[in-house]
N, C-alpha and C. Protein backbone atom coordinates (compact mmCIF):
# COMPACT_ATOMS: atom_id res chain seq x y z
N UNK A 1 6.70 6.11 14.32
CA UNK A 1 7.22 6.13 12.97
C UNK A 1 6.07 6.40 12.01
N UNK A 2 6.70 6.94 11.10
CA UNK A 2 5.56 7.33 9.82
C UNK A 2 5.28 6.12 9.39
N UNK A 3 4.15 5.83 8.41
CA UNK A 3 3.31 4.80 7.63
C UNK A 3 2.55 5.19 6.70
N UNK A 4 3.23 4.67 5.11
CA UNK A 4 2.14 5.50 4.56
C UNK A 4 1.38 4.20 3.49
N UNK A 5 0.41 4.81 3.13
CA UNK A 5 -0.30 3.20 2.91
C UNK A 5 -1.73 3.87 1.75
N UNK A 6 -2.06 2.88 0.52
CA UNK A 6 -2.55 3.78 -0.79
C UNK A 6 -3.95 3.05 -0.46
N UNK A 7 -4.79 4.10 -0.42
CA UNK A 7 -6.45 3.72 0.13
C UNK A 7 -7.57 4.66 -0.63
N UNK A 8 -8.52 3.91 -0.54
CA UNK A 8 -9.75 4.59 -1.25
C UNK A 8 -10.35 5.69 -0.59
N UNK A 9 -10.85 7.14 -0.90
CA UNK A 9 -11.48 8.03 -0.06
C UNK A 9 -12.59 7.91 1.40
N UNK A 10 -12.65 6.47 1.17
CA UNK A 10 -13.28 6.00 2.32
C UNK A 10 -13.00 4.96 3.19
N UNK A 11 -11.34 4.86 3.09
CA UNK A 11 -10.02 4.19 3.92
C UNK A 11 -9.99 2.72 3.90
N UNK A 12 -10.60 2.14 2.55
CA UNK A 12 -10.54 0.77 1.92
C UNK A 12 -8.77 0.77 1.77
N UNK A 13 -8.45 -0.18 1.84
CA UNK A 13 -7.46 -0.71 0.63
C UNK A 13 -6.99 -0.60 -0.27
N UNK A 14 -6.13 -0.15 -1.63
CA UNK A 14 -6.66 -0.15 -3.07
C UNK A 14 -7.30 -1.52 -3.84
N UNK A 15 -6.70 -2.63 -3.25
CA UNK A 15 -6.56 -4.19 -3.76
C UNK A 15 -8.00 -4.40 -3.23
N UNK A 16 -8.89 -3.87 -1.56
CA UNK A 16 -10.13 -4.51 -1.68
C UNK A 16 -11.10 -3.93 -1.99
N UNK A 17 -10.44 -2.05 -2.31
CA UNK A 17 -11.71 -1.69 -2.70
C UNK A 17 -11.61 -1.50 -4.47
N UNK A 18 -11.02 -2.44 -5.25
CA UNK A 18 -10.72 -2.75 -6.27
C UNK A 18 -10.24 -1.55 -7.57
N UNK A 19 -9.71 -0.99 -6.34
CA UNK A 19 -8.73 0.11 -7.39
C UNK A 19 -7.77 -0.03 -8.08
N UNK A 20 -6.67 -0.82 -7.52
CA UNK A 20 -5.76 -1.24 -8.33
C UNK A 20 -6.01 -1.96 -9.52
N UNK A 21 -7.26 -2.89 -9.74
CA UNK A 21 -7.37 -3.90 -10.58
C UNK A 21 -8.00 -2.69 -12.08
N UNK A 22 -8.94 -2.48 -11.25
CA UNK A 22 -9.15 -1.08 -12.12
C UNK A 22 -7.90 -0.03 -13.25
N UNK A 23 -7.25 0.37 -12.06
CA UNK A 23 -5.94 0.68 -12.46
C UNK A 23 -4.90 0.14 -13.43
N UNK A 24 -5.00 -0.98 -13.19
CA UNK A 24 -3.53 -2.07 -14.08
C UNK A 24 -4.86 -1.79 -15.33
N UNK A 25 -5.92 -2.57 -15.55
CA UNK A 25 -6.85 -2.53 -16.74
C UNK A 25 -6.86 -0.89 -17.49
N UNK A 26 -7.14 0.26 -16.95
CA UNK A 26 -7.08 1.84 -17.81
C UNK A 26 -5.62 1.58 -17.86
N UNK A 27 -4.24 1.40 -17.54
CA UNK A 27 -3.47 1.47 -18.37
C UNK A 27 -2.93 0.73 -18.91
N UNK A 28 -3.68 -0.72 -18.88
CA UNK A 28 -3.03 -1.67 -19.95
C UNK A 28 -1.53 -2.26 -19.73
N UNK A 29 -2.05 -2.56 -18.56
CA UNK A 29 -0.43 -3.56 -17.55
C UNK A 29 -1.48 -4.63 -17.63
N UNK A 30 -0.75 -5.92 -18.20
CA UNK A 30 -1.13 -7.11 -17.77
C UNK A 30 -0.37 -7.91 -16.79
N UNK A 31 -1.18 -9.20 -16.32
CA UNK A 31 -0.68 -9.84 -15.30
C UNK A 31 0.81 -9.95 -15.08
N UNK A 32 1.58 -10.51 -16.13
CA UNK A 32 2.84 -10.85 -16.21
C UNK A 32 3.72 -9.84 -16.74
N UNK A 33 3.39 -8.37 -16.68
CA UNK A 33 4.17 -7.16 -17.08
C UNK A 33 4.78 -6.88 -15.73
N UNK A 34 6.25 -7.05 -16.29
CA UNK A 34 7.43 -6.35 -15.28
C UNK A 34 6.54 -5.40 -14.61
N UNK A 35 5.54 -4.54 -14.61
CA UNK A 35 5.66 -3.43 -13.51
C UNK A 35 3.92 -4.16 -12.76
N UNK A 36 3.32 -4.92 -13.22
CA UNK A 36 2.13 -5.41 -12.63
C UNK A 36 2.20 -4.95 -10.83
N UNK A 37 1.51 -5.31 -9.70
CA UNK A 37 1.44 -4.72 -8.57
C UNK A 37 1.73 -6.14 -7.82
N UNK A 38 0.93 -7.25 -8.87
CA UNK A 38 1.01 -8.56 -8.34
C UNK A 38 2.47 -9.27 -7.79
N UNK A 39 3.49 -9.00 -8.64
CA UNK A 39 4.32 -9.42 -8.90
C UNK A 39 4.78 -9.43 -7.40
N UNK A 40 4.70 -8.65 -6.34
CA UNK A 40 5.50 -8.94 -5.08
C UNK A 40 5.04 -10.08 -4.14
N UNK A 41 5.56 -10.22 -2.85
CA UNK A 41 5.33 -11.23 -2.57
C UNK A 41 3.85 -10.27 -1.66
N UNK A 42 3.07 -11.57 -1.24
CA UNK A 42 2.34 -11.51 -0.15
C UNK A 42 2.69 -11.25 0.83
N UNK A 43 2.01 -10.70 2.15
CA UNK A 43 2.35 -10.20 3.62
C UNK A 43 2.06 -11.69 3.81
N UNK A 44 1.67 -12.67 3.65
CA UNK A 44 2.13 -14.16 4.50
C UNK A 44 3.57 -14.06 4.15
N UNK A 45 4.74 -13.88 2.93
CA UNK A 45 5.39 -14.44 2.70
C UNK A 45 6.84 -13.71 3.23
N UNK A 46 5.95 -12.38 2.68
CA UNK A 46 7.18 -11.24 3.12
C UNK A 46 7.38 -10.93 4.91
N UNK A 47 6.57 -11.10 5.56
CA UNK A 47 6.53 -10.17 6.82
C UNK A 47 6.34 -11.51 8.00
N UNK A 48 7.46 -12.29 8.32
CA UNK A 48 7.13 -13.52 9.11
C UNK A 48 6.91 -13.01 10.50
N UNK A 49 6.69 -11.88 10.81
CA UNK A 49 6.56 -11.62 12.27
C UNK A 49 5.23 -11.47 12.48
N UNK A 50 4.61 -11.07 11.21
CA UNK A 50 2.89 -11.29 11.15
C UNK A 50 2.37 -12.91 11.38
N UNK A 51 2.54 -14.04 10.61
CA UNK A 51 2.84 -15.45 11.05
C UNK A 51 3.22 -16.12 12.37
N UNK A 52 4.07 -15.38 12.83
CA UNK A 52 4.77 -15.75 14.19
C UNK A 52 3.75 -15.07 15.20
N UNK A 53 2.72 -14.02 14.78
CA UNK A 53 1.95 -13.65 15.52
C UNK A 53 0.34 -14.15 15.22
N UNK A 54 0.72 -15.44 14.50
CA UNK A 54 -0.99 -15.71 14.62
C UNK A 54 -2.05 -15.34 13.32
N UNK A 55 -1.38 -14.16 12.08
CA UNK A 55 -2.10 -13.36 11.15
C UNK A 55 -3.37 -12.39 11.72
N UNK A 56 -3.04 -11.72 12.47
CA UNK A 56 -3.91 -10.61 13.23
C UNK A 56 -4.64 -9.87 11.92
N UNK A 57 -5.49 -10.22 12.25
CA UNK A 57 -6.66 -9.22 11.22
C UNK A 57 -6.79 -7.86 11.52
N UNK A 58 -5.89 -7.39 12.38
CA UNK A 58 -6.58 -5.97 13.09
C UNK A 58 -5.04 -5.07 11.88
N UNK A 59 -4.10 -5.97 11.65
CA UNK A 59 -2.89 -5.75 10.99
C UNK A 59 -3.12 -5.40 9.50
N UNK A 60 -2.60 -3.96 8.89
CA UNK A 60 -2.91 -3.89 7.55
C UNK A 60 -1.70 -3.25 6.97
N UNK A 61 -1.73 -3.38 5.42
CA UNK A 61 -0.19 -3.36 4.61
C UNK A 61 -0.13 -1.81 4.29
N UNK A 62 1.52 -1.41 4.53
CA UNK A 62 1.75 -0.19 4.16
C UNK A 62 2.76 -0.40 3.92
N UNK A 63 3.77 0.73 3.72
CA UNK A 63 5.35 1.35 3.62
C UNK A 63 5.89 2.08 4.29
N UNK A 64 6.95 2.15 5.10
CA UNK A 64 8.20 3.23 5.57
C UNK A 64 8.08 3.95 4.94
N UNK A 65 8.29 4.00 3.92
CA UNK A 65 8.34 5.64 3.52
C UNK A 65 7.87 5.72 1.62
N UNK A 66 7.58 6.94 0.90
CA UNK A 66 7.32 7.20 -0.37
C UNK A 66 8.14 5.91 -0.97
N UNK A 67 9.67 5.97 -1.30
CA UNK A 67 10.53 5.26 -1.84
C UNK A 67 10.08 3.98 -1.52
N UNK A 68 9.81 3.43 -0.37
CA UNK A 68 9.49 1.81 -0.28
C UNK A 68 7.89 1.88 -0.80
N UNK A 69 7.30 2.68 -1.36
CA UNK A 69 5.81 2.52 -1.72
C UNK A 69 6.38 2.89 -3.16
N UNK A 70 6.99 2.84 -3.75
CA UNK A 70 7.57 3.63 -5.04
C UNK A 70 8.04 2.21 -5.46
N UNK A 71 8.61 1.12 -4.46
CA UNK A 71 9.34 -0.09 -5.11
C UNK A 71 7.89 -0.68 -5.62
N UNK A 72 7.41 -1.03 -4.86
CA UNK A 72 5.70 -1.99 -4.74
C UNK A 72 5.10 -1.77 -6.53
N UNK A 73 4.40 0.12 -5.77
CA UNK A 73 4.01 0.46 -7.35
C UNK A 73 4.78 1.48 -7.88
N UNK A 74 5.74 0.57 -9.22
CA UNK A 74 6.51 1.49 -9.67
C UNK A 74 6.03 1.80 -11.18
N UNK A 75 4.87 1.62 -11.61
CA UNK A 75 4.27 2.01 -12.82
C UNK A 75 3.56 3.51 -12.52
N UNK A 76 4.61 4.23 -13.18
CA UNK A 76 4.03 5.52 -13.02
C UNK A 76 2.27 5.61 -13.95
N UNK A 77 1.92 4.87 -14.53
CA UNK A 77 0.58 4.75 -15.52
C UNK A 77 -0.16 4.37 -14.48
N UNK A 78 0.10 3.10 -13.68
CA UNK A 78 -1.03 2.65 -12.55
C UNK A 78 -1.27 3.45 -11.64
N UNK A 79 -0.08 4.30 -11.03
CA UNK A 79 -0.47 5.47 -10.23
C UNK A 79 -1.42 6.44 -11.03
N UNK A 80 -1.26 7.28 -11.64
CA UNK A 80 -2.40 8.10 -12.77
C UNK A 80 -3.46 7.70 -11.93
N UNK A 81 -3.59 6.52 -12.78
CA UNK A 81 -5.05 5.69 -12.96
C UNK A 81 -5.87 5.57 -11.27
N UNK A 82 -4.89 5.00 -10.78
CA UNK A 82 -5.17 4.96 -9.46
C UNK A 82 -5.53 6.20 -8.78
N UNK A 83 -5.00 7.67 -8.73
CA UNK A 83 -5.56 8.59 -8.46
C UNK A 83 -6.63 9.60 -9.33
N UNK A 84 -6.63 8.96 -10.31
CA UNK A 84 -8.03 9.26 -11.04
C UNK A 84 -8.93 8.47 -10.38
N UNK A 85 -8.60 7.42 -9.98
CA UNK A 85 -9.92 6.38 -9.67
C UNK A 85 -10.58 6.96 -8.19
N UNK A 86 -9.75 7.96 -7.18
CA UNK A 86 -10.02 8.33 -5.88
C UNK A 86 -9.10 7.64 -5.01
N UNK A 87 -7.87 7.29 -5.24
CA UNK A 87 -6.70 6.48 -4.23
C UNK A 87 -6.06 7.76 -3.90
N UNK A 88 -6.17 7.61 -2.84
CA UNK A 88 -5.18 8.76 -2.04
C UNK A 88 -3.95 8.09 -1.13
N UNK A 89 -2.90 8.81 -0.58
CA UNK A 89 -1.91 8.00 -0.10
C UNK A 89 -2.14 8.65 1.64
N UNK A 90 -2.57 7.91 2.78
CA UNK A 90 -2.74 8.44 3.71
C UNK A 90 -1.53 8.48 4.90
N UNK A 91 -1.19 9.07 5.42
CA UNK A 91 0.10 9.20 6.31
C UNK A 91 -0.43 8.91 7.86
N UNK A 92 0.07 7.93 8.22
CA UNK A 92 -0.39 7.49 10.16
C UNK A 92 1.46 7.82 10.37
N UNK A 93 0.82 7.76 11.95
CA UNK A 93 1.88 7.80 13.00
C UNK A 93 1.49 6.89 13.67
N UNK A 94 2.86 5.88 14.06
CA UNK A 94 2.33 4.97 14.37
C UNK A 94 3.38 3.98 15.47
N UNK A 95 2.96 3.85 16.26
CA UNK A 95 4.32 3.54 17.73
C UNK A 95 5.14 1.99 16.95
N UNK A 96 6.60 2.11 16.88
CA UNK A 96 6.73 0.81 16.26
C UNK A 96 6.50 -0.69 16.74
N UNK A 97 6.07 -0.44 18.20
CA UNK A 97 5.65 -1.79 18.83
C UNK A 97 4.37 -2.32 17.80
N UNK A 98 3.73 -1.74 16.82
CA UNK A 98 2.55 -1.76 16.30
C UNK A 98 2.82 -1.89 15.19
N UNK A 99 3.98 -2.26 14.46
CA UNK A 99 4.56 -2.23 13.08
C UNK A 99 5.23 -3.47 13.29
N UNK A 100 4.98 -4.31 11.58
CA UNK A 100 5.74 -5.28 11.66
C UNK A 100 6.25 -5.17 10.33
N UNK A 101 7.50 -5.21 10.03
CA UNK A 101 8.90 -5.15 8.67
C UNK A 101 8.90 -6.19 8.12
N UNK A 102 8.37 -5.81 6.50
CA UNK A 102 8.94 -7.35 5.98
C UNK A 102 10.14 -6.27 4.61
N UNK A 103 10.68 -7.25 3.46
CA UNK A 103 10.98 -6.43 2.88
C UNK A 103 10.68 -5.48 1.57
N UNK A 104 9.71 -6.04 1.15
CA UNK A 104 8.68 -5.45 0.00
C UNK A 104 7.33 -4.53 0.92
N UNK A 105 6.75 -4.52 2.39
CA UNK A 105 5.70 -4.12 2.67
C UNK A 105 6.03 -4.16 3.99
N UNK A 106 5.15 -3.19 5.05
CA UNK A 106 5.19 -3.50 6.87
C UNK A 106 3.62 -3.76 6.63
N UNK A 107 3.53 -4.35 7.63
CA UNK A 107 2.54 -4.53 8.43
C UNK A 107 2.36 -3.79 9.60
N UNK A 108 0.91 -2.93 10.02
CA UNK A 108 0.79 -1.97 10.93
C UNK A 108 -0.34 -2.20 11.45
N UNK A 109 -0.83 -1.87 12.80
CA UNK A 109 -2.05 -2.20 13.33
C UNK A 109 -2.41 -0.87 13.17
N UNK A 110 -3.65 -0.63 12.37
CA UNK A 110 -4.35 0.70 11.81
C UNK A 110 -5.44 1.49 12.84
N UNK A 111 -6.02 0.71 13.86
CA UNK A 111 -6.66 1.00 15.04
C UNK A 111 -5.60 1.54 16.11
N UNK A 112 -4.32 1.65 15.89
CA UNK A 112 -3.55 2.50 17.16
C UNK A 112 -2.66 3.67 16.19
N UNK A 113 -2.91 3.46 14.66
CA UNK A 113 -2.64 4.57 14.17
C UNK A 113 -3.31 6.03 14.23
N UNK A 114 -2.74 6.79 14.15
CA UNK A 114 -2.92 8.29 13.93
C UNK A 114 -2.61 8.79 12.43
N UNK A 115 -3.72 9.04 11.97
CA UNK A 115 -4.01 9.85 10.86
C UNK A 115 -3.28 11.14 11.06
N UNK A 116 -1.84 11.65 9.97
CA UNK A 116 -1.57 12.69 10.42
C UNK A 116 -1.42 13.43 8.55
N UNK A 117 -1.87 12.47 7.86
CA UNK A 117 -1.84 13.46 6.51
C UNK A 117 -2.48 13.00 5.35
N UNK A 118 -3.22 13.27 4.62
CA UNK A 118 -3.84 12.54 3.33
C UNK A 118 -3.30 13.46 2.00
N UNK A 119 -2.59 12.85 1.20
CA UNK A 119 -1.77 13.56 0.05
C UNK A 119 -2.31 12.37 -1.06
N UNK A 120 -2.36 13.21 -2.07
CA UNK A 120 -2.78 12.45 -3.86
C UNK A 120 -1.60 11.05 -3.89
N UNK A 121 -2.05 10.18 -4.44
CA UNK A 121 -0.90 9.17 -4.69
C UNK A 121 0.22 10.02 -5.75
N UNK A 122 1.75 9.74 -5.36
CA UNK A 122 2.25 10.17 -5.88
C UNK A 122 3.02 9.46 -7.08
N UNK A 123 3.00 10.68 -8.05
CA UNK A 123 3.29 11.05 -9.78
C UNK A 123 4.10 11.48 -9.74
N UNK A 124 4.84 11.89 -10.97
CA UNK A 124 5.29 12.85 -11.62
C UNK A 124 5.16 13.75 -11.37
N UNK A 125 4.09 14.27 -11.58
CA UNK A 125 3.08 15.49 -11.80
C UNK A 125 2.54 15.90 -9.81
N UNK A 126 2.38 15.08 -9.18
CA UNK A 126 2.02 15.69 -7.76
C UNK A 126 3.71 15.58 -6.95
């Protein structure tokens, strides 16, 4: 199954390689604004099959598809910002024994993924 998941040009995170925070600040989303990034739940809270497995560190957060990465970040301003900042949206393939479903985010083990596409975070405009 596809996985697509919003990372820094050098396959950080956005949240650890502090893009997003960056992001919400150039467009002036604060903490408690309806479209903030914060607002969802955590992969402890959302994804209990990650829990039931111990919290595997080798496990990292993505989306099924554009639309379920579209619920997460739906501030079209933080996206901008975010691909001004160098966030790209990277596409794995990825066996679903290696995926775990919550309903805001999956969880995927990124060491048995396959890199099969790197596209601009998507806008409007891309």
């Amino acid at each position: 199954m596809k996985v697509y998941r919003l990372e820094s040009a050098k396959g950080q995170g956005i949240f650890n390689a502090g893009i997003v925070y960056d992001a919400r600040a150039a467009a002036g989303v604060e903490g408690d604004d309806a479209q903030c990034p914060y607002r969802h739940p955590s992969p402890y809270t959302d994804v209990p099959a990650w829990e039931e497995r111990g919290y595997p560190r080798d496990f990292f957060c993505g989306f099924r598809d554009v639309p379920h990465l579209l619920r997460w970040f739906d501030s079209e301003a933080i996206r901008v910002e975010m691909g001004k900042l160098g966030a790209v949206m990277k596409v794995f393939e990825v066996a679903p024994a290696d995926v775990l479903e919550g309903e805001m985010q999956i969880m995927f083990r990124k060491a048995a993924a396959t890199l099969v596409d790197t596209l601009p975070v998507p806008t409007v405009a891309t």
